[in-house]
Protein backbone atom coordinates (compact mmCIF):
# COMPACT_ATOMS: atom_id res chain seq x y z
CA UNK A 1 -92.90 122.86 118.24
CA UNK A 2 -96.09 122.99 115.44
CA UNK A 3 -93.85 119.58 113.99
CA UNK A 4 -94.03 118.12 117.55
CA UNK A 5 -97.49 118.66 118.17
CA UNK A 6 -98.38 117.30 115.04
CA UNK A 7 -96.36 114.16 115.35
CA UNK A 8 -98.05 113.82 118.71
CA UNK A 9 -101.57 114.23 117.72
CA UNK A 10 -100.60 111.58 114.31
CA UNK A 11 -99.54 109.09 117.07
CA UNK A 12 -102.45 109.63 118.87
CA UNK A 13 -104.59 109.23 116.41
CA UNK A 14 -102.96 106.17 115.29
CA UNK A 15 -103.11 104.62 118.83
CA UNK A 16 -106.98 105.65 118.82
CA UNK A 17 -107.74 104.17 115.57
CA UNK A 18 -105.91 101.09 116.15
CA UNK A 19 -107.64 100.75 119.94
CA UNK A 20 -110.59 100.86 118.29
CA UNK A 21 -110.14 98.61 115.60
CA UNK A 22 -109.06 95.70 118.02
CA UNK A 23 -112.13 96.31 119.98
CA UNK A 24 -115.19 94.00 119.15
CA UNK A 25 -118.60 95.75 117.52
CA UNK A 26 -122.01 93.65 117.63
CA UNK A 27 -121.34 91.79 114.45
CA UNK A 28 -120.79 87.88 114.01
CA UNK A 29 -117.92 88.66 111.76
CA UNK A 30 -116.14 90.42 114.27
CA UNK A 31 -117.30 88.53 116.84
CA UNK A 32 -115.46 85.72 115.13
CA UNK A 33 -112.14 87.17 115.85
CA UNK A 34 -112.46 85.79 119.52
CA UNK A 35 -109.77 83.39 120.67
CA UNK A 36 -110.62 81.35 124.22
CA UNK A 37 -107.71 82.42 126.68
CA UNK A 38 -104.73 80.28 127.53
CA UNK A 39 -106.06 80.22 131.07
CA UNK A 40 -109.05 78.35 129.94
CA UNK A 41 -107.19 75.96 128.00
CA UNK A 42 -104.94 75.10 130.47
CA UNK A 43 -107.51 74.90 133.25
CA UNK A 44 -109.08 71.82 132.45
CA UNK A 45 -111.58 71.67 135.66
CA UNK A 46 -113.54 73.77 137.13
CA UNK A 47 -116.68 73.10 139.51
CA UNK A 48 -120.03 74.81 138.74
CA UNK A 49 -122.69 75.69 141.15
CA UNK A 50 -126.42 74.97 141.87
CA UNK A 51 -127.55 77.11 144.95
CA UNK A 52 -130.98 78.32 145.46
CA UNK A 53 -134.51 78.70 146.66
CA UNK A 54 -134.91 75.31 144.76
CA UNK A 55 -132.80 73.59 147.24
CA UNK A 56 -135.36 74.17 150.37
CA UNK A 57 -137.82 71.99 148.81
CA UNK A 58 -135.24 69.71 147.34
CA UNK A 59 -137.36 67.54 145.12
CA UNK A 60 -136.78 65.55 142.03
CA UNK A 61 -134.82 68.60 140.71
CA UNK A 62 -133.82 72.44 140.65
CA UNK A 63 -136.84 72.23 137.89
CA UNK A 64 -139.37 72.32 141.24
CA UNK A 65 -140.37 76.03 141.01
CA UNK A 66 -141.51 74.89 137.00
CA UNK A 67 -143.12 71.47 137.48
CA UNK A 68 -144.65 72.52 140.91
CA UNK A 69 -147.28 74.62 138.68
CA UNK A 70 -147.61 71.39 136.16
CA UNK A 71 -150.75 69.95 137.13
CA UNK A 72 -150.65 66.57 137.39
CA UNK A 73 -146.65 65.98 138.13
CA UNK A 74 -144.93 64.56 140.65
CA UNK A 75 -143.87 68.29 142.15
CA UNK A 76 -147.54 69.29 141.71
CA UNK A 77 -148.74 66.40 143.91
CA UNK A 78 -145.98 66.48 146.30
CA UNK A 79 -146.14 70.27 146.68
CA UNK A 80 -149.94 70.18 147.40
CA UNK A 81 -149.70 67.50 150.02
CA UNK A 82 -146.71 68.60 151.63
CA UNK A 83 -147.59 72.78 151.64
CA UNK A 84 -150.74 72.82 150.68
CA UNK A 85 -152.65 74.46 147.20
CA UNK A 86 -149.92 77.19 145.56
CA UNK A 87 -152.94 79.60 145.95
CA UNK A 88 -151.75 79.57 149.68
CA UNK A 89 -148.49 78.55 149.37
CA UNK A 90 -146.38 79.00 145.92
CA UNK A 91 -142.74 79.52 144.98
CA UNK A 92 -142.15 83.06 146.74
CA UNK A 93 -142.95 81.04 150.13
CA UNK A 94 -139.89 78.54 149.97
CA UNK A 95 -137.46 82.31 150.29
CA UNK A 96 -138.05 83.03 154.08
CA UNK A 97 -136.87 79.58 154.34
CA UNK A 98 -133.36 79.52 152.20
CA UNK A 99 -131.49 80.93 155.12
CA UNK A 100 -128.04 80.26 154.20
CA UNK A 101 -127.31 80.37 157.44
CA UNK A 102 -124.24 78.39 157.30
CA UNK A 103 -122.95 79.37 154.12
CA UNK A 104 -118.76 80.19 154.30
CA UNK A 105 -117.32 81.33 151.32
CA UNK A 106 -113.79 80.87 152.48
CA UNK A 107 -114.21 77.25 153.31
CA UNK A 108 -116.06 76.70 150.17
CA UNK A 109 -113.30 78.51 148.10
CA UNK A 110 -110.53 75.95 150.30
CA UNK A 111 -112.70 73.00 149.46
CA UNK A 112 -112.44 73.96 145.57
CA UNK A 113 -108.48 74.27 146.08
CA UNK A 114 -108.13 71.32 147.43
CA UNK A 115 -110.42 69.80 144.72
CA UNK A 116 -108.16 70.84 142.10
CA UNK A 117 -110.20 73.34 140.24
CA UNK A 118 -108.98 76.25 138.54
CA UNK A 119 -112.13 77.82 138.16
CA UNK A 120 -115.42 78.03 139.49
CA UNK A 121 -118.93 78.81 138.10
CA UNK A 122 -121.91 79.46 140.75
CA UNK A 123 -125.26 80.35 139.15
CA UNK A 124 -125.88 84.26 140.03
CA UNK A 125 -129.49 83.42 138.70
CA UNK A 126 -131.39 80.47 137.71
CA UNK A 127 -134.63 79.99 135.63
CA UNK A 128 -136.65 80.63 139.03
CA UNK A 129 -135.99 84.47 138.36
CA UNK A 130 -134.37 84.46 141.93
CA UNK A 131 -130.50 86.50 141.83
CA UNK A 132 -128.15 85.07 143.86
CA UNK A 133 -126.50 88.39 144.05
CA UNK A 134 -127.35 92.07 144.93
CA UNK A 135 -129.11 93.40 141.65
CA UNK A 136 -130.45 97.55 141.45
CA UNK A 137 -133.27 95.34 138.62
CA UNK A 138 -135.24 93.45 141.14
CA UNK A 139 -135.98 93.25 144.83
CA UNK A 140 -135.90 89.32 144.30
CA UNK A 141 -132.65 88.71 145.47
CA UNK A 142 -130.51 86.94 147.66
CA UNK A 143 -129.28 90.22 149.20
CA UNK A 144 -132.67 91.76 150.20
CA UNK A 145 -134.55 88.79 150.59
CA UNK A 146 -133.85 84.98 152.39
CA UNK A 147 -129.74 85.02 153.13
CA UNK A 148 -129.77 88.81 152.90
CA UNK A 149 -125.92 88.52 151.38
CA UNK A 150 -124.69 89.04 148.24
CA UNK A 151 -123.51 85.14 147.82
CA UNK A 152 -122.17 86.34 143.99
CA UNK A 153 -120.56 89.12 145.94
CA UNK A 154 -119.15 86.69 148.60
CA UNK A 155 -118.49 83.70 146.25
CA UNK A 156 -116.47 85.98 144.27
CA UNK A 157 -114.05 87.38 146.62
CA UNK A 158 -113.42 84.57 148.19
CA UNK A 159 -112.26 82.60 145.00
CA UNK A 160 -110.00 84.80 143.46
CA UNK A 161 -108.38 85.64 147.01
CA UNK A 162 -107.02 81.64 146.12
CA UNK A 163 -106.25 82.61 142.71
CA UNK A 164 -108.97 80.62 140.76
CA UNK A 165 -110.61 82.33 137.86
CA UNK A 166 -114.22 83.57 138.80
CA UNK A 167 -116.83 83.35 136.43
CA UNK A 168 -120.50 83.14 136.49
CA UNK A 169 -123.54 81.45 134.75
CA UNK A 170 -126.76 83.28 133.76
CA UNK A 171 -130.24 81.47 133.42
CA UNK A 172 -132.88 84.14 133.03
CA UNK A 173 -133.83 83.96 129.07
CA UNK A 174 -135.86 80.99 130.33
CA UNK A 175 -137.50 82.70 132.86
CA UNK A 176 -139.97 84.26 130.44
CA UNK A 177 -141.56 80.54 129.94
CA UNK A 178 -140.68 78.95 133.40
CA UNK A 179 -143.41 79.78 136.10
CA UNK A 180 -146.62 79.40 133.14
CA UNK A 181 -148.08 76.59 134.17
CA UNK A 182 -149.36 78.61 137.46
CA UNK A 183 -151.64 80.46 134.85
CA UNK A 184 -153.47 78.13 134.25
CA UNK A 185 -155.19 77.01 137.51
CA UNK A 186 -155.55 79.02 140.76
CA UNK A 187 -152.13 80.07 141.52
CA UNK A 188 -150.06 82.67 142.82
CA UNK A 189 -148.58 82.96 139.63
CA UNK A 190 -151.56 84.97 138.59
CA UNK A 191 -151.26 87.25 141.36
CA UNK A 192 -150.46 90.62 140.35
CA UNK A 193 -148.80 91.72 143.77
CA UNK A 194 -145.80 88.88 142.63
CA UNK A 195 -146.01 89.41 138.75
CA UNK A 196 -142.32 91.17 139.10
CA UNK A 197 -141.19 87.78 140.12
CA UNK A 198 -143.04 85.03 138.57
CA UNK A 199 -143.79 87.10 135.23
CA UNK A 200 -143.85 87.04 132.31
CA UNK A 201 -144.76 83.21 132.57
CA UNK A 202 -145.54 83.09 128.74
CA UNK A 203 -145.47 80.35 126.30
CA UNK A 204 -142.13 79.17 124.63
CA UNK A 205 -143.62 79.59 121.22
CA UNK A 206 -144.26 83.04 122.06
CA UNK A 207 -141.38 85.67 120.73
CA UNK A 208 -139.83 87.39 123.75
CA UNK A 209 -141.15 91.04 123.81
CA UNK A 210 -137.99 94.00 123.25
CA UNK A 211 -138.46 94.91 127.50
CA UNK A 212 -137.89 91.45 128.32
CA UNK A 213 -134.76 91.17 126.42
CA UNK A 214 -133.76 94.47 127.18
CA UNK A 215 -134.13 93.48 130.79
CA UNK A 216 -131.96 90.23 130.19
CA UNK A 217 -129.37 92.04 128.32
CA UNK A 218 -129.24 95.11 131.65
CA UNK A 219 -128.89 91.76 133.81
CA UNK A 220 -125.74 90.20 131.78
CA UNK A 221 -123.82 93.70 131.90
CA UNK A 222 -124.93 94.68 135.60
CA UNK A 223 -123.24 90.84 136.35
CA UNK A 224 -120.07 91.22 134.28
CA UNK A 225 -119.43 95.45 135.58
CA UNK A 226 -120.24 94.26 139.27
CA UNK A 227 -118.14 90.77 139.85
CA UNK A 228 -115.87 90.82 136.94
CA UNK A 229 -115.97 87.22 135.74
CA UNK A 230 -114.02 85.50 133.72
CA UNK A 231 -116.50 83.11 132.16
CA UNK A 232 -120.11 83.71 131.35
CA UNK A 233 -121.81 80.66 131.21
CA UNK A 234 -125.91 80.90 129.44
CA UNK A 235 -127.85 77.27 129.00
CA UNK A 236 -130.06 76.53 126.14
CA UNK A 237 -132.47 79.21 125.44
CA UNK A 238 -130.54 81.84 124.44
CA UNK A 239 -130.60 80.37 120.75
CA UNK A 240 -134.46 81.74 120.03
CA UNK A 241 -133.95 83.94 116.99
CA UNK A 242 -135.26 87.16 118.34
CA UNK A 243 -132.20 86.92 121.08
CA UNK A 244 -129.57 87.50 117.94
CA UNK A 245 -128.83 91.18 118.36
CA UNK A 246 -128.81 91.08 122.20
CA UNK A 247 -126.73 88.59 122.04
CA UNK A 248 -124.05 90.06 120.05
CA UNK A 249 -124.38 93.29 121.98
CA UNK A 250 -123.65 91.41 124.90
CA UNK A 251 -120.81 89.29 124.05
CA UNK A 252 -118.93 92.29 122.43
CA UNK A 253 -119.61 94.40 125.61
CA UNK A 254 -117.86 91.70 127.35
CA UNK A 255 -115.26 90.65 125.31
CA UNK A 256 -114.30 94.84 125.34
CA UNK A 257 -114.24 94.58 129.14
CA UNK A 258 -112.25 91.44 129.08
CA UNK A 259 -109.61 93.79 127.09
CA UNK A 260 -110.42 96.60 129.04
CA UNK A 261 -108.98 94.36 132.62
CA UNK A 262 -106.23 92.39 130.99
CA UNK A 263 -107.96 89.17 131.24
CA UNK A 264 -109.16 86.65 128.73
CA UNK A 265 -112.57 86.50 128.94
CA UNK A 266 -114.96 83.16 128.09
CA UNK A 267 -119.13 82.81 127.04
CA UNK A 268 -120.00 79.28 127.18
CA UNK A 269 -122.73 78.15 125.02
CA UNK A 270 -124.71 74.99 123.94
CA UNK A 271 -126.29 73.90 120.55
CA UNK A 272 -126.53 76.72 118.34
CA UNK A 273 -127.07 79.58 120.96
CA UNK A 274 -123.43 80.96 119.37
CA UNK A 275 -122.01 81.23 115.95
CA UNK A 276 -119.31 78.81 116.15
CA UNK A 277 -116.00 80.18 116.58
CA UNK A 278 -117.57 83.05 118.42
CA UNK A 279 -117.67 81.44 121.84
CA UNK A 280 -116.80 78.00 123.72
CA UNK A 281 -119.09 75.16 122.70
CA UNK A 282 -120.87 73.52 126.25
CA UNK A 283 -122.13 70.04 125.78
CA UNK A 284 -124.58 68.94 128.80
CA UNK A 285 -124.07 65.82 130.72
CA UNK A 286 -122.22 64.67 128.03
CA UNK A 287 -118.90 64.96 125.44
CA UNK A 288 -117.97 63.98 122.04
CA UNK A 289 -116.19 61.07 120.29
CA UNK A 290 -113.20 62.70 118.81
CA UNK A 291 -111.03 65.89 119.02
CA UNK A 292 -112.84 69.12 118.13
CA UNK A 293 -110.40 71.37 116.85
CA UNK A 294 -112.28 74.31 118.52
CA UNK A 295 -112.00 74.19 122.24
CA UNK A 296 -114.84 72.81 124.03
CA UNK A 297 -116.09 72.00 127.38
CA UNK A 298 -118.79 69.78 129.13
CA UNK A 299 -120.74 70.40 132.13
CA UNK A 300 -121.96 67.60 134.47
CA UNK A 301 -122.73 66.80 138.05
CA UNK A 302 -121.88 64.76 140.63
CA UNK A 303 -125.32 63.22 140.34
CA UNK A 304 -127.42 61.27 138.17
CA UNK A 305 -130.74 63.15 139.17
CA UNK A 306 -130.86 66.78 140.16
CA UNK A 307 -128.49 69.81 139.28
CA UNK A 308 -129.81 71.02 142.67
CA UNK A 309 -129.31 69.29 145.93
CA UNK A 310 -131.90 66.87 146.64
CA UNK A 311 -131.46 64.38 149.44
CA UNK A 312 -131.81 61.06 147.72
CA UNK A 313 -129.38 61.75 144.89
CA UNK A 314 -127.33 59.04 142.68
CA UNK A 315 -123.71 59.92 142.85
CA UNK A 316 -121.12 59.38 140.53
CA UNK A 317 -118.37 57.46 141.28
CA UNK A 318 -115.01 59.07 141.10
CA UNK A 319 -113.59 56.63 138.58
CA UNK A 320 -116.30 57.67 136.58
CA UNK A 321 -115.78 61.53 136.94
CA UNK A 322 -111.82 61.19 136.88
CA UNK A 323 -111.75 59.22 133.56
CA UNK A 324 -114.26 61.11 131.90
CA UNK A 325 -112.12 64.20 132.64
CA UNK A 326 -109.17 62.72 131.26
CA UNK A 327 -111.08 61.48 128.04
CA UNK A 328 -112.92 64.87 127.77
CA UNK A 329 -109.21 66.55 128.10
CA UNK A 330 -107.78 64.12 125.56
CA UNK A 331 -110.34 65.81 123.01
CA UNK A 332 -109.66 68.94 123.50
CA UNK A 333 -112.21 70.07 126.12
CA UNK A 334 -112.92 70.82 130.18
CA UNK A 335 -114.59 69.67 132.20
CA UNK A 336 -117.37 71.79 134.77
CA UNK A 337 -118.22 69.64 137.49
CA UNK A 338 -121.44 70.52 139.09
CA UNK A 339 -122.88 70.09 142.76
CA UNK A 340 -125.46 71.34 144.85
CA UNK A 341 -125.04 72.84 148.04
CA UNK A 342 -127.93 72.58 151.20
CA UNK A 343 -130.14 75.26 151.79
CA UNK A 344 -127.96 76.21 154.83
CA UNK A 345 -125.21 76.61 153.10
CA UNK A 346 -122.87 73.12 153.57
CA UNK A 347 -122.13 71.28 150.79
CA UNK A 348 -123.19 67.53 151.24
CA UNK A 349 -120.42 65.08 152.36
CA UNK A 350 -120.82 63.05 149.72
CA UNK A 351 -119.77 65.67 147.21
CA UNK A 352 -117.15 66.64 149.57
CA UNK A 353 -115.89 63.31 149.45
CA UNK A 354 -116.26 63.42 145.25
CA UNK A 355 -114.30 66.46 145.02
CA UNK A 356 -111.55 65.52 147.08
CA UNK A 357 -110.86 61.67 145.57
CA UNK A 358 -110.46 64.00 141.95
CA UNK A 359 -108.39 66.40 144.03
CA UNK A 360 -106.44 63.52 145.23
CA UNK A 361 -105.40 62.30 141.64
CA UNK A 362 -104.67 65.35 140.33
CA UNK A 363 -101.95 65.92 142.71
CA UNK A 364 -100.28 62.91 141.72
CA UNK A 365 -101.31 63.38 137.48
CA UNK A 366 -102.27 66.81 137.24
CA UNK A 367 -98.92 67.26 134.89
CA UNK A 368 -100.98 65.32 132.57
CA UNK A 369 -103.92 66.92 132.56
CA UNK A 370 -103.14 70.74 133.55
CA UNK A 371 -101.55 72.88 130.63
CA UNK A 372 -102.02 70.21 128.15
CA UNK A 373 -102.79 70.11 124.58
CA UNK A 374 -104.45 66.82 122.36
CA UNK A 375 -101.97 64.15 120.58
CA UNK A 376 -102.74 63.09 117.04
CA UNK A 377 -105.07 61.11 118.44
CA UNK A 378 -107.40 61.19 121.39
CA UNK A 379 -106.70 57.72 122.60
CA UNK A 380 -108.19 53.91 121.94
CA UNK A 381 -109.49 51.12 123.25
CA UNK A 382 -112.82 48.53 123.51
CA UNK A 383 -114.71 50.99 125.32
CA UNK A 384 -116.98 53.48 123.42
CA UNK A 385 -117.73 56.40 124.28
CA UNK A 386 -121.52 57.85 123.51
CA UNK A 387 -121.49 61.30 121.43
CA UNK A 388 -123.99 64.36 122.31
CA UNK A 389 -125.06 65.46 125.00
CA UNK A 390 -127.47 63.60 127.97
CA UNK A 391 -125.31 60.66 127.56
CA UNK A 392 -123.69 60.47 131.36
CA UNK A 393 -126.02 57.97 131.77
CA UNK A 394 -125.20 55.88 129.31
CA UNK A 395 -121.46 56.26 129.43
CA UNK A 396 -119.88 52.33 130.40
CA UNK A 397 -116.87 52.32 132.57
CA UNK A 398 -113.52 52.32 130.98
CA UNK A 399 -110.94 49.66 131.49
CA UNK A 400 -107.09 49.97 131.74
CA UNK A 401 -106.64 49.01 127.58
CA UNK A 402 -108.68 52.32 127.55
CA UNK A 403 -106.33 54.93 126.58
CA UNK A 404 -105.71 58.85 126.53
CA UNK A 405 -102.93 60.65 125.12
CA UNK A 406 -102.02 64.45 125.82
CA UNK A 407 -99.48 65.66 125.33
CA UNK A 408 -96.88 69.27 127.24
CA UNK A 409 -93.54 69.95 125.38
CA UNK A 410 -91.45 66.93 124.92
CA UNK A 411 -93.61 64.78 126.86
CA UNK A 412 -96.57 62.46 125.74
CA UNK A 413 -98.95 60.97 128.43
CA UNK A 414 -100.27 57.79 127.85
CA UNK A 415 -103.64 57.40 130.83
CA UNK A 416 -104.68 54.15 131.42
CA UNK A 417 -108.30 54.62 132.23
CA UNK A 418 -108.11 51.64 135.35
CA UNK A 419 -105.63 50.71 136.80
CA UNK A 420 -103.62 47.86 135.20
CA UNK A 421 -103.61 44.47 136.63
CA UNK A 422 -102.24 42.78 133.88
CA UNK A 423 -99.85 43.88 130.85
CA UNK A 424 -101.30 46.89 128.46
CA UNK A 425 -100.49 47.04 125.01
CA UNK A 426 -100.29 51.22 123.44
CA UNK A 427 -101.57 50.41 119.91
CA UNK A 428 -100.84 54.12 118.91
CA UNK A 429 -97.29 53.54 119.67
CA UNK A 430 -96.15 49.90 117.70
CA UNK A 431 -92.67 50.02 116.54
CA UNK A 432 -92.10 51.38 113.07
CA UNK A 433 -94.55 54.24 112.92
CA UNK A 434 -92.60 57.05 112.08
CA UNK A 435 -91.46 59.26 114.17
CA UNK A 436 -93.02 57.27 117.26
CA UNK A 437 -90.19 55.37 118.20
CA UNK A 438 -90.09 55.29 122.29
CA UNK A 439 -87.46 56.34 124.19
CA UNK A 440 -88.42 55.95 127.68
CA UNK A 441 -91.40 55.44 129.83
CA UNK A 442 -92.63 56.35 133.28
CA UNK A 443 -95.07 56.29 135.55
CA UNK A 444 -96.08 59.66 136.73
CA UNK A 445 -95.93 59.99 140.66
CA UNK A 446 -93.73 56.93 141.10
CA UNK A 447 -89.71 56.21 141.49
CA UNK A 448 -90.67 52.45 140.26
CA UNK A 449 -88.81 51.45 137.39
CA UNK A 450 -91.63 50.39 134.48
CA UNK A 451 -90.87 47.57 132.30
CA UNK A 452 -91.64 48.35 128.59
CA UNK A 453 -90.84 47.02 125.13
CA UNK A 454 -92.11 48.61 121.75
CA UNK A 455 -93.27 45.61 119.56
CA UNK A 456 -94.70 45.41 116.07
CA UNK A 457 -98.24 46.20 117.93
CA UNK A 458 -97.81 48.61 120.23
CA UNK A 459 -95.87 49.87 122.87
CA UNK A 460 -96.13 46.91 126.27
CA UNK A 461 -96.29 47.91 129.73
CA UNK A 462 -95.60 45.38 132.32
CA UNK A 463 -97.71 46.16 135.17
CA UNK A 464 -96.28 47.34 138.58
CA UNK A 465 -97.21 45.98 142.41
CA UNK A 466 -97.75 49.05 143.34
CA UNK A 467 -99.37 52.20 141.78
CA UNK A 468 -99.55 55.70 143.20
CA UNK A 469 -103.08 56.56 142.09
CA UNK A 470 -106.68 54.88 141.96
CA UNK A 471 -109.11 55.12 138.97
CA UNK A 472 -106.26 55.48 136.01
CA UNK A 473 -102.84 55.95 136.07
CA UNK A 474 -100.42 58.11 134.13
CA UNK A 475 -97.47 57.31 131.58
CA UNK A 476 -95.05 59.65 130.60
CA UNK A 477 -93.46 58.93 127.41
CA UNK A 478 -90.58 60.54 125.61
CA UNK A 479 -90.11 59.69 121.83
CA UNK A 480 -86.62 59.15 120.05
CA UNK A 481 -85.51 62.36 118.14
């Protein structure tokens, strides 16, 4: 029995000791033993969220609680013409107004299904200081104030009831900057009956005090214990030095939870808010040129202007968002696809209408996109693409020689970024390259018979009458043995 009990309390101890070692401790070096999920890299597409206060006065941008306290802007001038000086009407005064009175979860979370996202990112609080979700650190939330719901709360539910992966994006580091402007005139901002809200409204050269970040860091666990998400998303300003330790002692908290439910767990990132290889690289409103052997991801909107809705927005076409998904997946990388619900709740038709034309490709080439991994090469073609991010404006439109390669078991998919009118010549693929001899081609989603010839410069498609998608097409190509 003493032998037993000893074996027992050796394998024990063993299990402990091991438990612990594969857990994650504050440290960049172990922090570096992260590996993003399969689920992630298989996703591809997912659709992020901008829903708040800043949608009631839906102006120029989900910047308007900021720049409405910049003398002299646009917001500024519009704001004190329209509502009069923010001495009598500020920021907190738009909340009685963001009813959300029309806001449905379920049909939002069908709308995303139909879209063909696999998971979904709504901002549980923005740089307005305003939590879209029931918090015990603030009264300034959605729950107790304007939609009185938990929308997080709601939001979340209804998603993973479809089986998407829920996850979650933070803002607040930049809250300790955003609302400063309103100190320096006759504002509410300098009101101490709101200071819980609009404070601390202090400079961006000035270092962030220990309570601040302590707050911040309360917030990001509070999120991630109530709503278990799968993806923690934080913008820019998360990279000022005096973040560093809060930052570790956040992501291992969360990568220990992620073990702790089973589920791989994801922190996007941009710049150099991350040690690389400790987290997923985010590029805004715009990609890069080549593969990246780390996986990435990019997040964009459906419109040129806001993040937020705003009512004269320039939308994206969806050629434009479908082949920038399929280049961004060639190189390793997903795509988050913003838009920016109404006040009330409804999400614009016109982004309806965006996320159902990608929804409608991917049902006929989501096998080339979904559970994919890069080729040798990301693709070719005349078109090029512009590196770094803020380029979505500059991006041209692709044409059908535009390729993209992925690539699923034996399979290689060759997407022609337009549809072909005329015959397309695969330069990666001319006869006598290896191991890249052809041995049939086909077009994904169609019983049509493609005509095709491998030729001393590249692999020749004869085009079809008739194709089964708009905006690019898929080929799937099997090479000889």
């Amino acid at each position: 029995m003493k032998k037993r009990l000893i074996a027992l309390l050796t394998l024990v101890t063993c299990v402990i000791a091991t438990h612990a070692q594969d857990r994650y401790q504050a440290t960049w070096e172990s922090l570096k033993k992260y590996q993003t999920p399969d689920w992630f890299k298989d996703a591809k597409f997912g659709i992020f969220i901008h829903w708040g206060v800043y949608s009631v006065p839906a102006f120029n941008s989900e910047w308007y609680p900021r720049n409405m306290y910049q003398q002299g802007s646009d917001e500024f001038k519009h704001h004190v013409a329209t509502y009069g000086p923010q001495s009598k009407f500020g920021y907190k005064d738009f909340i009685p107004q963001f009813k959300a009175e029309k806001f449905n979860a379920d049909e939002w979370a069908d709308l995303f299904v139909k879209s063909g996202a696999k998971y979904v990112v709504p901002v549980a609080e923005h740089h307005d200081g305003f939590a879209m979700y029931k918090t015990t650190l603030s009264k300034w939330n959605a729950a107790e104030m304007g939609p009185k719901r938990d929308i997080i709360g709601e939001l979340s539910q209804a998603i993973k009831k479809k089986n998407i992966v829920f996850g979650l994006s933070s803002h607040r580091i930049e809250h300790w900057f955003f609302m400063n402007g309103g100190r320096k005139f006759d504002s509410d901002v300098n009101d101490p009956k709101y200071a819980d809200f609009y404070g601390p409204a202090r400079e961006e050269n000035e270092t962030m005090s220990p309570e601040y970040m302590n707050d911040w860091l309360l917030r990001c666990t509070e999120l991630v214990d109530k709503y278990q998400p799968q993806l923690f998303w934080f913008d820019w300003w998360i990279e000022q030095p005096a973040l560093d330790a809060y930052k570790k002692s956040f992501a291992s908290y969360y990568y220990n939870k992620g073990l702790e439910w089973n589920k791989g767990v994801v922190i996007n990132y941009k710049y150099e808010g991350f040690k690389e290889g400790t987290a997923v690289l985010d590029i805004e409103r715009g990609k890069l040129t080549g593969i990246r052997d780390l996986y990435w991801q990019t997040d964009d909107a459906v419109g040129f202007k806001s993040w937020g809705y705003i009512p004269d927005e320039s939308f994206k076409s969806p050629k434009y968002l479908i082949t920038n998904l399929v280049d961004i997946v060639s190189k390793n990388g997903n795509l988050l696809l913003n838009i920016g619900p109404k006040p009330d709740g409804t999400i614009p038709q016109e982004q309806q209408d965006l996320l159902l034309a990608i929804g409608k490709w991917l049902g006929v080439n989501g096998e080339a996109i979904y559970g994919t991994r890069p080729w040798k090469t990301f693709g070719e073609g005349p078109t090029e693409v512009v590196g770094g991010a803020f380029g979505d404006s500059k991006m041209k439109p692709f044409t059908a020689q535009d390729i993209r390669f992925t690539t699923k078991g034996d399979a290689l998919y060759a997407i022609a970024l337009d549809v072909p009118k005329t015959a397309i010549t695969v330069r990666s693929l001319a006869a006598g390259t290896g191991k890249d001899g052809v041995a049939s081609v086909e077009l994904v989603g169609s019983s049509e018979k493609v005509s095709w010839s491998q030729k001393s410069d590249g692999l020749v498609i004869q085009p079809l009458k008739n194709y089964p998608s708009e905006n690019a097409v898929t080929y799937k190509i099997l090479l000889k043995k």
